[in-house]
Protein backbone atom coordinates (compact mmCIF):
# COMPACT_ATOMS: atom_id res chain seq x y z
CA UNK A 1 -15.55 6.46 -11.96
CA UNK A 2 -12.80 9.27 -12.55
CA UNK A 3 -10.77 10.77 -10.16
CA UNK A 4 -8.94 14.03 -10.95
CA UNK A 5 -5.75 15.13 -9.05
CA UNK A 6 -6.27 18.65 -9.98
CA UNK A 7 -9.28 18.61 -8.08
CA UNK A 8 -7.38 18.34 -5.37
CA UNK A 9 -4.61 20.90 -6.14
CA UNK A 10 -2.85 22.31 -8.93
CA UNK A 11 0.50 22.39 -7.25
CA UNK A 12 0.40 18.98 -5.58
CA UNK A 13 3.77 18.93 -3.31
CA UNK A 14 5.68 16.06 -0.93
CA UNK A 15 4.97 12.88 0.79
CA UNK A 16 3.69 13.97 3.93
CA UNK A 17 1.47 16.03 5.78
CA UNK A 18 4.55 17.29 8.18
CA UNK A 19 6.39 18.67 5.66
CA UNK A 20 3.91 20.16 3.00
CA UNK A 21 0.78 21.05 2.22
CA UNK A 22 -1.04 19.25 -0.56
CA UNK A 23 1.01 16.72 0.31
CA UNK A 24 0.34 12.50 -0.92
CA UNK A 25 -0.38 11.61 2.34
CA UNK A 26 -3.22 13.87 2.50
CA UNK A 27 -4.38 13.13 -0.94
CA UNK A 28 -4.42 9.67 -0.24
CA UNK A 29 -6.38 9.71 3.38
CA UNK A 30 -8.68 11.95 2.18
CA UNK A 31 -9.77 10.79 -1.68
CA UNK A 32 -7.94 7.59 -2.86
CA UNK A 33 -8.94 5.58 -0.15
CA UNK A 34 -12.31 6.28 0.01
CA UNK A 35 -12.97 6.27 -4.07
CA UNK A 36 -10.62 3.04 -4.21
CA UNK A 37 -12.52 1.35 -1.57
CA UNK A 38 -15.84 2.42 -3.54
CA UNK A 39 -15.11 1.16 -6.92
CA UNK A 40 -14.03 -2.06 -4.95
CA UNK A 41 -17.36 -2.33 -3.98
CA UNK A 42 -19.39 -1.58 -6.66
CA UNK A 43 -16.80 -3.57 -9.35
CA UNK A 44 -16.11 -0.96 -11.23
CA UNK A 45 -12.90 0.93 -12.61
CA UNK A 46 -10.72 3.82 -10.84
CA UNK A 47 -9.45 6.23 -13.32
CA UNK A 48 -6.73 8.35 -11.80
CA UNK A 49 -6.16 11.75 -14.09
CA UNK A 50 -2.67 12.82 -13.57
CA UNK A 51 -3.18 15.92 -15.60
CA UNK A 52 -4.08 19.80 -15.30
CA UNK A 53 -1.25 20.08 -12.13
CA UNK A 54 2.06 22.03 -12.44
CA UNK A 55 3.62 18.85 -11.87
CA UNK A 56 4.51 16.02 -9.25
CA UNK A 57 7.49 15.49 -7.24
CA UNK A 58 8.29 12.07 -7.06
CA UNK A 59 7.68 11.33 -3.34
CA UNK A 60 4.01 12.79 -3.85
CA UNK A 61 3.07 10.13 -6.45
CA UNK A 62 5.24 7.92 -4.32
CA UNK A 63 2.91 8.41 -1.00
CA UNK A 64 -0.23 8.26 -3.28
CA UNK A 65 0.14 4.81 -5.48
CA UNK A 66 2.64 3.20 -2.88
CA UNK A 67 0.06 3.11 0.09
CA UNK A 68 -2.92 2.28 -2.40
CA UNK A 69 -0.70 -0.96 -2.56
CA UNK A 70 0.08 -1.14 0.76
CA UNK A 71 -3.46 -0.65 2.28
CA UNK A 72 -5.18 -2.83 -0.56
CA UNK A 73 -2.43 -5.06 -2.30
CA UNK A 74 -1.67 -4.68 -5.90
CA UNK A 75 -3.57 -7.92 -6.81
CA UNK A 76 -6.85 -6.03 -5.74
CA UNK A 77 -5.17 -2.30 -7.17
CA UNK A 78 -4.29 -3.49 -10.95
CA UNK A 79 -7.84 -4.58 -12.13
CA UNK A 80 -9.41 -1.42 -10.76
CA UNK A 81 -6.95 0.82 -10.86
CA UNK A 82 -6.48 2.83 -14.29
CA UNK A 83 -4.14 6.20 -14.14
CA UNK A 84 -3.88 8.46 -16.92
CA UNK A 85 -2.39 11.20 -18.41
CA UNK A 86 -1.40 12.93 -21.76
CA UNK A 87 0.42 15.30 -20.36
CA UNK A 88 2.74 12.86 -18.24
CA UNK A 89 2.76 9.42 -19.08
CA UNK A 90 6.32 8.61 -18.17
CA UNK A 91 4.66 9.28 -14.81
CA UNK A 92 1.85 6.46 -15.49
CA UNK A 93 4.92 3.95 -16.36
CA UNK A 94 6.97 5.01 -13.36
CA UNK A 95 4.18 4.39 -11.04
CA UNK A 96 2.96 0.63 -12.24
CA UNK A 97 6.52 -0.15 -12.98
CA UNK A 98 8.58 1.67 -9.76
CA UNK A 99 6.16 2.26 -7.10
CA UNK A 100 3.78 -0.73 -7.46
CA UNK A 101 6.18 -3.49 -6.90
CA UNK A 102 8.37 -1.47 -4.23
CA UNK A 103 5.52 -0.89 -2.56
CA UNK A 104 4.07 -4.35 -2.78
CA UNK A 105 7.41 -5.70 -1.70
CA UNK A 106 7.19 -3.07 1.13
CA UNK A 107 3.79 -4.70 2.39
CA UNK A 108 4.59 -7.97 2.25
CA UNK A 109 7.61 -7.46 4.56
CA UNK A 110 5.48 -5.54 6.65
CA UNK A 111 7.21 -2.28 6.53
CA UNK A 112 4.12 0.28 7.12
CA UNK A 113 4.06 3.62 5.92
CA UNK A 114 4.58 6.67 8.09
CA UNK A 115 1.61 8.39 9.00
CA UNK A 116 2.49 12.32 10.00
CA UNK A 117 -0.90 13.65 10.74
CA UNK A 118 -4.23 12.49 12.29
CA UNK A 119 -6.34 10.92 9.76
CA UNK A 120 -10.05 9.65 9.56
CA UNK A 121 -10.37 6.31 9.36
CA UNK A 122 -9.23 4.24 6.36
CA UNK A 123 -9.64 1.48 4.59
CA UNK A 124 -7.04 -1.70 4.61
CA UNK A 125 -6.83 -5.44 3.72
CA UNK A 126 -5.91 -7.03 7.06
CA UNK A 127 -3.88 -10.27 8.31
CA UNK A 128 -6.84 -12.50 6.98
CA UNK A 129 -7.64 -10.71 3.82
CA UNK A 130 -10.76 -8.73 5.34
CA UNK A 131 -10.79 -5.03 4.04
CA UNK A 132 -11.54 -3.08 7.53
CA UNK A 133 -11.74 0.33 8.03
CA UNK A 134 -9.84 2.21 10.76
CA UNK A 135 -7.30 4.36 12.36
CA UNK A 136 -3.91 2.49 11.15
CA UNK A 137 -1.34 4.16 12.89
CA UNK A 138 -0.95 7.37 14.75
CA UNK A 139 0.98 10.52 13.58
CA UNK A 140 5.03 9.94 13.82
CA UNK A 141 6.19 13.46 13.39
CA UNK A 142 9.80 12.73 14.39
């Protein structure tokens, strides 16, 4: 199963949903999740094209991967999990070399990330290694 950021937008912009549209938070809440959670399911691989955007800023790719580690943990992400791109693969390496482990660190100290808008339910690995799907947190726009 393949995934395509440009789908989504070809100027993808910031972390959150208070500051920017197009922004990794939404991204996330509304299509990683969901497709993650799905090739979970049905054991099969997430490809994650990077290309056909004007480019990333590094808090959107940040918000994306980071809570895809958070919500899931990166010993369930890495198997499934494939990103690509020809057109930026220094951003592949930053993202299994940066933001996986920060974020992984990040989950198991607890430290949630901020949610800025209302979302949908979503999916997430609770305190007894059930995946669950809910509302996580409400919107902290301060």
């Amino acid at each position: 199963m393949e995934i395509k950021i440009s789908e989504f937008s070809k100027t993808p912009l910031m972390r959150h949903c208070s500051v920017s549209e197009c922004s990794g938070e939404e991204y996330y809440h509304n299509y990683l999740n969901q497709a993650f959670k799905k090739a979970l399911d049905n054991r099969d691989e997430l490809i994650v094209n990077l290309d056909g955007v004007d480019g990333y800023s590094p808090s959107f790719i940040d918000e994306v991967f980071g809570n895809l580690v958070y919500d899931f943990t990166l010993n369930k992400v890495k198997p499934v999990l494939k990103i690509i791109s020809d057109e930026e693969p220094d951003w592949v390496n930053f993202i299994e070399k940066e933001t996986f482990s920060q974020w992984e660190k990040r989950r198991r100290t607890g430290h949630a990330p901020v949610v800025t808008a209302h979302h949908d339910a979503w999916w997430r690995m609770n305190d007894v290694g059930e995946i669950v799907q809910q509302i996580w947190g409400e919107p902290d726009n301060g």
